[in-house]
PDB file of N, CA and C in Angstrom:
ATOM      1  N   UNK A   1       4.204  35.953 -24.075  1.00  0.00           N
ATOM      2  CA  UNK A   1       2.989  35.386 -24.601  1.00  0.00           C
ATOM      3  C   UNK A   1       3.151  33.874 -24.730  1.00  0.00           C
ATOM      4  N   UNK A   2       2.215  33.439 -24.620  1.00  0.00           N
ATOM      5  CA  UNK A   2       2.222  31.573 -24.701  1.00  0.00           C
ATOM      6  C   UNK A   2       2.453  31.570 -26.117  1.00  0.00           C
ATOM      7  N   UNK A   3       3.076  30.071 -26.070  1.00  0.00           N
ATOM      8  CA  UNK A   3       2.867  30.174 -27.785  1.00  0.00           C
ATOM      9  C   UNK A   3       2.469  28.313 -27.672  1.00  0.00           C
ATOM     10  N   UNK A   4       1.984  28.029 -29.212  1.00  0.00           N
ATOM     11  CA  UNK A   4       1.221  26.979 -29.620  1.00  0.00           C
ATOM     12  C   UNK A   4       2.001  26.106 -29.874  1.00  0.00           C
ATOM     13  N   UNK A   5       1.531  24.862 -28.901  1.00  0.00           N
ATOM     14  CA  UNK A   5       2.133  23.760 -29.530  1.00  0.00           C
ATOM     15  C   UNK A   5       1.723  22.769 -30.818  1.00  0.00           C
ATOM     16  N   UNK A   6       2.941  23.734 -31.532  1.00  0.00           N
ATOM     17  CA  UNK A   6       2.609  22.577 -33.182  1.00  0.00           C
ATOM     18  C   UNK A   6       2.952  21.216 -33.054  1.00  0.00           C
ATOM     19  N   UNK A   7       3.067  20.369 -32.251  1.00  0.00           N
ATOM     20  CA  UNK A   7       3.598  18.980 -32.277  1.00  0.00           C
ATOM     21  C   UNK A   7       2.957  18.556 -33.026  1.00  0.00           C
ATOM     22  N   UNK A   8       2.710  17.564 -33.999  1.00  0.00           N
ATOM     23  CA  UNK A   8       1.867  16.459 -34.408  1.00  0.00           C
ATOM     24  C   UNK A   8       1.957  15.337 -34.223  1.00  0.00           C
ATOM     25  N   UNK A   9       0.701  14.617 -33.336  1.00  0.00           N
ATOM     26  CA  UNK A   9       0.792  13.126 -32.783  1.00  0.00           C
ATOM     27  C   UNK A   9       0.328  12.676 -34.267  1.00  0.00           C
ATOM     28  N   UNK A  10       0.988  11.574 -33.863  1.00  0.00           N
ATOM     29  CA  UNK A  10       1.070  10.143 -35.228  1.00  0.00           C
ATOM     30  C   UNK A  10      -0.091   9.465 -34.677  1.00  0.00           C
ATOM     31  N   UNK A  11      -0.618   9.127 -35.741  1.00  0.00           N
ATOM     32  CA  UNK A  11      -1.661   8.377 -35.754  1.00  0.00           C
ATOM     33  C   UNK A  11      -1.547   6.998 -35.525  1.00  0.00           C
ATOM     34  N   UNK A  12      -2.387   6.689 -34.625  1.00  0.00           N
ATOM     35  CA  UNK A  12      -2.516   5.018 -34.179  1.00  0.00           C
ATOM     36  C   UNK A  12      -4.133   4.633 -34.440  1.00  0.00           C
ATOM     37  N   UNK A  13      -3.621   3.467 -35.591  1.00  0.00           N
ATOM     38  CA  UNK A  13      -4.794   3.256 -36.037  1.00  0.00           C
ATOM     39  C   UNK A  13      -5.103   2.069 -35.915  1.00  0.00           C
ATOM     40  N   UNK A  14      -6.623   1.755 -35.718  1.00  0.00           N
ATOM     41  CA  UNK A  14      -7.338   0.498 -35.635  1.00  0.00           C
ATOM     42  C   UNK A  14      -8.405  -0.175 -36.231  1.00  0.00           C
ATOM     43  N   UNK A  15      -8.247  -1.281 -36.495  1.00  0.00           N
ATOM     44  CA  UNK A  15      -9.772  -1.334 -37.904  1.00  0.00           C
ATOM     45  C   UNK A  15     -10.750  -1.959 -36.534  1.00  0.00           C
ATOM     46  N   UNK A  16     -11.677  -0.847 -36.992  1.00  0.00           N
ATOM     47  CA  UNK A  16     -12.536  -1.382 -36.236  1.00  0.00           C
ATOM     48  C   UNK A  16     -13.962  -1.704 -37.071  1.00  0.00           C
ATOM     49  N   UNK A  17     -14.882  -2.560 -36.639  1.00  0.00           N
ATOM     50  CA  UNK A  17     -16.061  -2.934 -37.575  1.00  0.00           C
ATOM     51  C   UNK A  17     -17.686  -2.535 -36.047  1.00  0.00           C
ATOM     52  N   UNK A  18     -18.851  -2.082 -37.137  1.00  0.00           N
ATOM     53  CA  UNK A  18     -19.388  -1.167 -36.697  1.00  0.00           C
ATOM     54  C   UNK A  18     -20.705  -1.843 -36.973  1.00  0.00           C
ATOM     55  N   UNK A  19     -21.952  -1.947 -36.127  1.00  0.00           N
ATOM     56  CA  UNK A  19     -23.260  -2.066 -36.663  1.00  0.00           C
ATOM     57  C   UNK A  19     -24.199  -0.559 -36.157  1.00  0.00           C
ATOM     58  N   UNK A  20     -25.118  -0.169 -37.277  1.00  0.00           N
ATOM     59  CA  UNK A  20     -25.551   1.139 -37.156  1.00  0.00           C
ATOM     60  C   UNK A  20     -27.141   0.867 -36.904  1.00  0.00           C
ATOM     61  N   UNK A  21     -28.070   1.465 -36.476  1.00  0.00           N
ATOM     62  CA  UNK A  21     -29.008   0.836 -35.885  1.00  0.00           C
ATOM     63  C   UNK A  21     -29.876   1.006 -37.184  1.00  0.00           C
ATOM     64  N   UNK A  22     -29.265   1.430 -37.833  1.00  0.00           N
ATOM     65  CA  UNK A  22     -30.508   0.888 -39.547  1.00  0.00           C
ATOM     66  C   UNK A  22     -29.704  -0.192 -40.204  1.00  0.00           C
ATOM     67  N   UNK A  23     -29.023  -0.833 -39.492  1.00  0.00           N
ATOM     68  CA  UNK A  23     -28.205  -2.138 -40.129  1.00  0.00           C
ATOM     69  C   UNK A  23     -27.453  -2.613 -41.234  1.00  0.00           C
ATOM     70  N   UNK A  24     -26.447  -0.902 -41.125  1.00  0.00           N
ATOM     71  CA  UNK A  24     -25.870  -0.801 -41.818  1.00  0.00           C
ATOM     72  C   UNK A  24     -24.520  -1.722 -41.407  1.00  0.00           C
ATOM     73  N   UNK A  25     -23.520  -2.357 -41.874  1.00  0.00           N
ATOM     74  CA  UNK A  25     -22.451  -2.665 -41.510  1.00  0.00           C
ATOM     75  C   UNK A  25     -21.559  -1.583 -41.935  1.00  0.00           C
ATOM     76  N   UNK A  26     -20.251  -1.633 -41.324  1.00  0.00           N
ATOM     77  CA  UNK A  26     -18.561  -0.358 -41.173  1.00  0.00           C
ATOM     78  C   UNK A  26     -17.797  -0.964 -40.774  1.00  0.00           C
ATOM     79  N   UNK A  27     -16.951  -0.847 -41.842  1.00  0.00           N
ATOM     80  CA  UNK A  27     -15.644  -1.599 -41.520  1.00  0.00           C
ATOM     81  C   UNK A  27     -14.285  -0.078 -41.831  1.00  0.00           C
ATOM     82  N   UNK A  28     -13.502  -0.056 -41.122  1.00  0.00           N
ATOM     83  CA  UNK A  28     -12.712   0.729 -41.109  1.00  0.00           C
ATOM     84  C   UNK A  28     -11.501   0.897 -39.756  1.00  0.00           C
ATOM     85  N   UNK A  29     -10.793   2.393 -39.955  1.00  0.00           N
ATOM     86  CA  UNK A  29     -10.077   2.592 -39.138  1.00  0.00           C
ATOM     87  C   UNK A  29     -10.016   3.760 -38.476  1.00  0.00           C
ATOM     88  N   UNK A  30     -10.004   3.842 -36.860  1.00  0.00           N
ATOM     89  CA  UNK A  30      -9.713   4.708 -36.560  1.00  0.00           C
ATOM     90  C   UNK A  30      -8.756   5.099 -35.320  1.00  0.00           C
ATOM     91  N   UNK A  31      -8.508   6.424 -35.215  1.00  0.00           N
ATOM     92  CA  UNK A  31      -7.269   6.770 -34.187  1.00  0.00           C
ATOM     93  C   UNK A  31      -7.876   7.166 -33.115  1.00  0.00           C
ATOM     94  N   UNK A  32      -6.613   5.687 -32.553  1.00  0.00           N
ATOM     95  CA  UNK A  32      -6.714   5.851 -30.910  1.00  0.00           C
ATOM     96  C   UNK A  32      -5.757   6.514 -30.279  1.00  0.00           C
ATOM     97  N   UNK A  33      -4.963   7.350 -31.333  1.00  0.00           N
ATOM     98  CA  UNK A  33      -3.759   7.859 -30.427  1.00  0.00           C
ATOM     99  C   UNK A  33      -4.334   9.112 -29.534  1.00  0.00           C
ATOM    100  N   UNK A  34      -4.706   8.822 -28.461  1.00  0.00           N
ATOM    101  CA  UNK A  34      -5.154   9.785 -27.200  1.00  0.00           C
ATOM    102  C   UNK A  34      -4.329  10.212 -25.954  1.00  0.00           C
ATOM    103  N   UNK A  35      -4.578  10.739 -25.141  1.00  0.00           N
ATOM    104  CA  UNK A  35      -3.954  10.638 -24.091  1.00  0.00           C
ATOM    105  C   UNK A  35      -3.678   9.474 -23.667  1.00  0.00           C
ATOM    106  N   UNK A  36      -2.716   9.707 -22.877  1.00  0.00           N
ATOM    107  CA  UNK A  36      -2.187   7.994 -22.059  1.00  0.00           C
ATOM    108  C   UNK A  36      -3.174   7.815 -21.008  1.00  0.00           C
ATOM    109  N   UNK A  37      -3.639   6.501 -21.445  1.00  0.00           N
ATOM    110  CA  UNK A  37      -4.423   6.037 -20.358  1.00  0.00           C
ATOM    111  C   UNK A  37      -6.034   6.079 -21.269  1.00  0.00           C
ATOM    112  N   UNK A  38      -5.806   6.772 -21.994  1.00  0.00           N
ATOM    113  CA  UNK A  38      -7.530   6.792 -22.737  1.00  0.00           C
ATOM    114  C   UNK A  38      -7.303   5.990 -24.086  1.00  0.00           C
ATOM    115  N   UNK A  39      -6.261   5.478 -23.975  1.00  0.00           N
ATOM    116  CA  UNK A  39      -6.069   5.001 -25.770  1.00  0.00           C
ATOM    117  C   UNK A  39      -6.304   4.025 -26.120  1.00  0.00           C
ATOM    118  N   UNK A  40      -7.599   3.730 -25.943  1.00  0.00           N
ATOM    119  CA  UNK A  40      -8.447   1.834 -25.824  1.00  0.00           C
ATOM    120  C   UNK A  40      -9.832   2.376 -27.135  1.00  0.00           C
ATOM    121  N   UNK A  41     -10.186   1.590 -27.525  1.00  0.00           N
ATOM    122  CA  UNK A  41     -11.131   2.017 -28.927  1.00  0.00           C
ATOM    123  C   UNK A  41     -12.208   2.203 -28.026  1.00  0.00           C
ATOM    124  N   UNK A  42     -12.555   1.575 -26.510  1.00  0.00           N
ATOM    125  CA  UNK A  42     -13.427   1.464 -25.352  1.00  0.00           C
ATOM    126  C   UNK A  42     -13.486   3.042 -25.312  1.00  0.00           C
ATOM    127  N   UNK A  43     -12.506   3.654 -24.853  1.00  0.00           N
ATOM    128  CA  UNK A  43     -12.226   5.136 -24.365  1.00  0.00           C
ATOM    129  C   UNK A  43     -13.096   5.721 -25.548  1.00  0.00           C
ATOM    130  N   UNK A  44     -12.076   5.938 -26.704  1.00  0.00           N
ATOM    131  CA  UNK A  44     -12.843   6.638 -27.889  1.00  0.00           C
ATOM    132  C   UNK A  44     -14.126   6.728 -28.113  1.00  0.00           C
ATOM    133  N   UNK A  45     -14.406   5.476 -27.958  1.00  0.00           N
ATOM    134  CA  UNK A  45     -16.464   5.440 -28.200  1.00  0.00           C
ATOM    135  C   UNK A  45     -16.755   5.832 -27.178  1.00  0.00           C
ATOM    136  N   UNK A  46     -16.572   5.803 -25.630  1.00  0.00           N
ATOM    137  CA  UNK A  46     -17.104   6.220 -24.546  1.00  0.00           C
ATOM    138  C   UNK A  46     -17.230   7.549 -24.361  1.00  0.00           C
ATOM    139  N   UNK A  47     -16.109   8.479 -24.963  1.00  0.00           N
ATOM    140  CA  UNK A  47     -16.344   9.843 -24.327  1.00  0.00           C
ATOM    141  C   UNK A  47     -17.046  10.307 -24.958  1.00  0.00           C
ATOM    142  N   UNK A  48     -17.554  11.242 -23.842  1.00  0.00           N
ATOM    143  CA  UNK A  48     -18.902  12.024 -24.068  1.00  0.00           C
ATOM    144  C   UNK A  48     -18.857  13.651 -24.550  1.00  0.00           C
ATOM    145  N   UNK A  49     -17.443  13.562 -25.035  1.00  0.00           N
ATOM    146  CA  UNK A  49     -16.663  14.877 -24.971  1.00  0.00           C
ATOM    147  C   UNK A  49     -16.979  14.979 -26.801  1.00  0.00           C
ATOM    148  N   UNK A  50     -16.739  14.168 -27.415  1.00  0.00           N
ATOM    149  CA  UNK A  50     -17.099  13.870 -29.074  1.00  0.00           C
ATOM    150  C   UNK A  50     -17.930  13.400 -29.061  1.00  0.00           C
ATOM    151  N   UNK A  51     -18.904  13.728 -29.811  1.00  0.00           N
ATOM    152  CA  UNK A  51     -20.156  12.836 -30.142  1.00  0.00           C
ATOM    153  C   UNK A  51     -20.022  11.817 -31.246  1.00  0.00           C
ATOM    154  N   UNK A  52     -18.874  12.580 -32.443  1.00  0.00           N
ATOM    155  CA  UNK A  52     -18.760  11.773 -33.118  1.00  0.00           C
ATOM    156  C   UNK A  52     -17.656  10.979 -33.510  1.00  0.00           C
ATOM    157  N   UNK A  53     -17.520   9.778 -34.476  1.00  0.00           N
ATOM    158  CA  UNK A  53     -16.377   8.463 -34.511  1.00  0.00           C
ATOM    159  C   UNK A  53     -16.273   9.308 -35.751  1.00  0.00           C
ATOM    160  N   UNK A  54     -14.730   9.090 -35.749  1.00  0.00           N
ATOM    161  CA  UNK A  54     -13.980   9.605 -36.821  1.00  0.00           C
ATOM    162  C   UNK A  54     -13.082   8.166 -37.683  1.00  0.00           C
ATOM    163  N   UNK A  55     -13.994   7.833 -39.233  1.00  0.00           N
ATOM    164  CA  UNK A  55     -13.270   6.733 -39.534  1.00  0.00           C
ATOM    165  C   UNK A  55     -12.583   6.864 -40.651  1.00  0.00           C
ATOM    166  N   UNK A  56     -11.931   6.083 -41.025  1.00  0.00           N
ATOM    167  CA  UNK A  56     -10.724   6.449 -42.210  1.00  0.00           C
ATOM    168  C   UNK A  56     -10.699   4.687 -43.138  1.00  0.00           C
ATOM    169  N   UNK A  57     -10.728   5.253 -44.504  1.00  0.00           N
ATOM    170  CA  UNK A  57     -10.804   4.013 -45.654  1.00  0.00           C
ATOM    171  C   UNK A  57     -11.939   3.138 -44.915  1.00  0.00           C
ATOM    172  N   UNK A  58     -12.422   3.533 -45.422  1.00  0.00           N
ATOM    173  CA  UNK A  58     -13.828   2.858 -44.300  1.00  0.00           C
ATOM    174  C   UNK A  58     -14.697   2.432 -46.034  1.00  0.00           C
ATOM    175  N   UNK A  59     -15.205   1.123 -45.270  1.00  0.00           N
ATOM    176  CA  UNK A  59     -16.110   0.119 -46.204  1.00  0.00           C
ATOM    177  C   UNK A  59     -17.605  -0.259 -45.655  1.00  0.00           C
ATOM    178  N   UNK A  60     -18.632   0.473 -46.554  1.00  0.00           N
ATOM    179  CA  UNK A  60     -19.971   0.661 -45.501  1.00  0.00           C
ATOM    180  C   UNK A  60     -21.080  -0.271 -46.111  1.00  0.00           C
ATOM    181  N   UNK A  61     -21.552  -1.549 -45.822  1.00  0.00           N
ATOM    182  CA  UNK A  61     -22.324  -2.191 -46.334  1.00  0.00           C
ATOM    183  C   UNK A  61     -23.789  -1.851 -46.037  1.00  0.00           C
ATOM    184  N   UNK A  62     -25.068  -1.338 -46.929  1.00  0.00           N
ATOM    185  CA  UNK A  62     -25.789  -0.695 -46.341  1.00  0.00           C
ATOM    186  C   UNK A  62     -27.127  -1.566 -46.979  1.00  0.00           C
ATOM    187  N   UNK A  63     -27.482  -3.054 -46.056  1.00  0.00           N
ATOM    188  CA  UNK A  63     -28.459  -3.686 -46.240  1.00  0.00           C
ATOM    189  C   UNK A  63     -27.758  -4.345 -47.592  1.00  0.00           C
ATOM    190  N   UNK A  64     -27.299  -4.279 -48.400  1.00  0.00           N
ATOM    191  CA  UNK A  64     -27.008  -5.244 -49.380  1.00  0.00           C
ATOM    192  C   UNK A  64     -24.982  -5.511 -49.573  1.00  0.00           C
ATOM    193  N   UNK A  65     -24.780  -6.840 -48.807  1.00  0.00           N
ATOM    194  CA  UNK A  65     -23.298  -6.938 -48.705  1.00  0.00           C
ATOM    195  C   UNK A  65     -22.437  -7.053 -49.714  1.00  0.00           C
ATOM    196  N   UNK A  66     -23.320  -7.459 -51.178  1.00  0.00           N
ATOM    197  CA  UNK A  66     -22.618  -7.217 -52.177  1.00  0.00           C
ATOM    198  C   UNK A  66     -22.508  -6.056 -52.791  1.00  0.00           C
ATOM    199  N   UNK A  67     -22.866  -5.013 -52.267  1.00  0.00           N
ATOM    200  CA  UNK A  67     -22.250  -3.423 -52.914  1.00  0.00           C
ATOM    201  C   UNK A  67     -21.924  -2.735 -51.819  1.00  0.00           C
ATOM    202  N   UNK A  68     -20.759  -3.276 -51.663  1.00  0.00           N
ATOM    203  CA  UNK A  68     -20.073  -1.887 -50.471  1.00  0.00           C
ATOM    204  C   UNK A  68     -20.189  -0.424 -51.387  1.00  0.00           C
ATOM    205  N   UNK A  69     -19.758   0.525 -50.409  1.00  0.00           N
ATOM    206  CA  UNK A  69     -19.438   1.830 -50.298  1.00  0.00           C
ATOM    207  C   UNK A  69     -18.339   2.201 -49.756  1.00  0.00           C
ATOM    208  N   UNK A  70     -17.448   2.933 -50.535  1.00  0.00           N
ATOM    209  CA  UNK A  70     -16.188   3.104 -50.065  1.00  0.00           C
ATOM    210  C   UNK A  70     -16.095   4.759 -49.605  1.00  0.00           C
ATOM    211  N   UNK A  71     -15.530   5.201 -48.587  1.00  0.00           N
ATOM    212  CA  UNK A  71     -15.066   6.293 -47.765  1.00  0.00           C
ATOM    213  C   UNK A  71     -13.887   6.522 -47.597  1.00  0.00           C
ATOM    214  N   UNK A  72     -13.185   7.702 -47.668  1.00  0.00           N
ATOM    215  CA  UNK A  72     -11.957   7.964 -47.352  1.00  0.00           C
ATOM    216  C   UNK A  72     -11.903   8.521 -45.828  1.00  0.00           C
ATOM    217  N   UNK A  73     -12.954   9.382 -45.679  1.00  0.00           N
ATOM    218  CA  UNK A  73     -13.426   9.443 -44.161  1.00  0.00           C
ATOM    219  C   UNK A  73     -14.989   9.691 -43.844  1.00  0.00           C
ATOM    220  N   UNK A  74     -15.330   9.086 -42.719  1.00  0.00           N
ATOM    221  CA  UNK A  74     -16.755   9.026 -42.605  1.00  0.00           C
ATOM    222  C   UNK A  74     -17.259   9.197 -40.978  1.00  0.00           C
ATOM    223  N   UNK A  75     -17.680  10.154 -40.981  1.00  0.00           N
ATOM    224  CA  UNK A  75     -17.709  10.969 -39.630  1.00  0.00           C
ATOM    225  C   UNK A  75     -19.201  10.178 -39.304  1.00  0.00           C
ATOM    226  N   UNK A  76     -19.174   9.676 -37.771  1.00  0.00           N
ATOM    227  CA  UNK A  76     -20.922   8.810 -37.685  1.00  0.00           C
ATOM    228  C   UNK A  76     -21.124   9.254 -36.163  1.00  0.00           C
ATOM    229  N   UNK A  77     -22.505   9.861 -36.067  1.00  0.00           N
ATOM    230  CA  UNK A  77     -22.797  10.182 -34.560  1.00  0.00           C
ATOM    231  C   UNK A  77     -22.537   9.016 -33.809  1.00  0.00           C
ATOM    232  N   UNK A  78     -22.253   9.096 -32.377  1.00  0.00           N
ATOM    233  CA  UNK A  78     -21.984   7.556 -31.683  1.00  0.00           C
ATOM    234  C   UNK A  78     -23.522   7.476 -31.389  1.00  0.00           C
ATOM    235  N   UNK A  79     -24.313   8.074 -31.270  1.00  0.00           N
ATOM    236  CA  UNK A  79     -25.987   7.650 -30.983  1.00  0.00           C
ATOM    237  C   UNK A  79     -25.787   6.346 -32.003  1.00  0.00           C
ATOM    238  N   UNK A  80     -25.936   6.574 -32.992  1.00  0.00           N
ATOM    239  CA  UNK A  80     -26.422   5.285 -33.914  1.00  0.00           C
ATOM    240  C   UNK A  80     -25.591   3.834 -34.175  1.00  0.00           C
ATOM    241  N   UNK A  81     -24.690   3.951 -33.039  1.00  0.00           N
ATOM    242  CA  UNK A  81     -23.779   2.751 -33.149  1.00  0.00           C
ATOM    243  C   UNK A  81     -24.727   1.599 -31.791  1.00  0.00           C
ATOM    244  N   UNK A  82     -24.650   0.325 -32.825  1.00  0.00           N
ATOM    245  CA  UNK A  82     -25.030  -0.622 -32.318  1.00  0.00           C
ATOM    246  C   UNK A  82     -24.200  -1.450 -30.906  1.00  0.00           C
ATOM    247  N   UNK A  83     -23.325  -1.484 -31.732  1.00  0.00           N
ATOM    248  CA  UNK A  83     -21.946  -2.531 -31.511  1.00  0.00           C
ATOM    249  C   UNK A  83     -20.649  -1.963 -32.305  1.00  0.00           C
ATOM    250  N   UNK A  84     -20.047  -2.740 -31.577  1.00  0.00           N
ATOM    251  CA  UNK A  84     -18.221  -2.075 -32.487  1.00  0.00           C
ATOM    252  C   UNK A  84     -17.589  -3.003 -31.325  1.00  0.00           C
ATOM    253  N   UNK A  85     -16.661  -3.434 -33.065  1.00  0.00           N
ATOM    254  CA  UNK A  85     -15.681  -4.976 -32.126  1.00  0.00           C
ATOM    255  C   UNK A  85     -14.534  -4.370 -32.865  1.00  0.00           C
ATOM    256  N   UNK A  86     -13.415  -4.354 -32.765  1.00  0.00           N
ATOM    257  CA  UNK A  86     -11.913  -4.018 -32.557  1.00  0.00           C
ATOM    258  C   UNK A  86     -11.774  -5.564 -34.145  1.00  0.00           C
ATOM    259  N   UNK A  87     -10.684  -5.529 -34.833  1.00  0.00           N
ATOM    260  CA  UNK A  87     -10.374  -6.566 -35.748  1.00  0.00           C
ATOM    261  C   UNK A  87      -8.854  -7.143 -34.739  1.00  0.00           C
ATOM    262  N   UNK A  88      -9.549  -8.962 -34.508  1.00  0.00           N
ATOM    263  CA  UNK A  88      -8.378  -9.134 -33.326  1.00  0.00           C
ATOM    264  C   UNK A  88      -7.348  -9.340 -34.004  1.00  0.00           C
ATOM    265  N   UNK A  89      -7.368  -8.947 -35.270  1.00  0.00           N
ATOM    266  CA  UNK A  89      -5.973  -9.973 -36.516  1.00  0.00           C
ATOM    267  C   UNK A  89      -4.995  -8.795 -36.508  1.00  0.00           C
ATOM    268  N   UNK A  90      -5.050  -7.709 -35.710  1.00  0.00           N
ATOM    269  CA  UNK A  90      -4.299  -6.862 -35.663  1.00  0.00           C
ATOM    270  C   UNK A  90      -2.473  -6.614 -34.730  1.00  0.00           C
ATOM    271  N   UNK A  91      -1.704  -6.098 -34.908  1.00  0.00           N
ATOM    272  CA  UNK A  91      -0.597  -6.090 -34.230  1.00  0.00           C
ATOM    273  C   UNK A  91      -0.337  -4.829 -33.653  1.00  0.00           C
TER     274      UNK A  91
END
């Protein structure tokens, strides 16, 4: 019988920042650890295989920038993403 691979991939994470088409701002992180060759934040938003972005400690400004909203995770259809830029201050 086959049996299951329990491996667990480590998470590779990226803050990425988000505009939602009700103009919400998202700031957060999420994992790009994918297959080799798909592991670009480009890939992640592109496939058509998930509909949705999976984000982590995520900070959601929603029309008023002085009261964020804080998330530990915040699941967002990719329909409603505007834009999404990568944070270049990253290593």
């Amino acid at each position: 019988m086959g049996e299951k691979d329990n491996t667990v991939k480590k998470m590779k994470t990226r803050i990425v920042r988000l505009k939602l088409v009700d103009g919400t701002l998202v700031n957060g992180q999420v994992n790009i650890n994918r297959d080799e060759g798909y592991d670009r934040l480009s890939d992640l938003l592109a496939n058509p295989s998930d509909p949705f972005l999976i984000m982590y400690n995520v900070t959601s400004h929603p029309g008023n920038i002085d009261n964020p909203i804080r998330y530990k995770t915040l699941f967002i259809n990719k329909v409603h993403i505007i834009w999404a830029e990568p944070d270049e201050d990253q290593k």
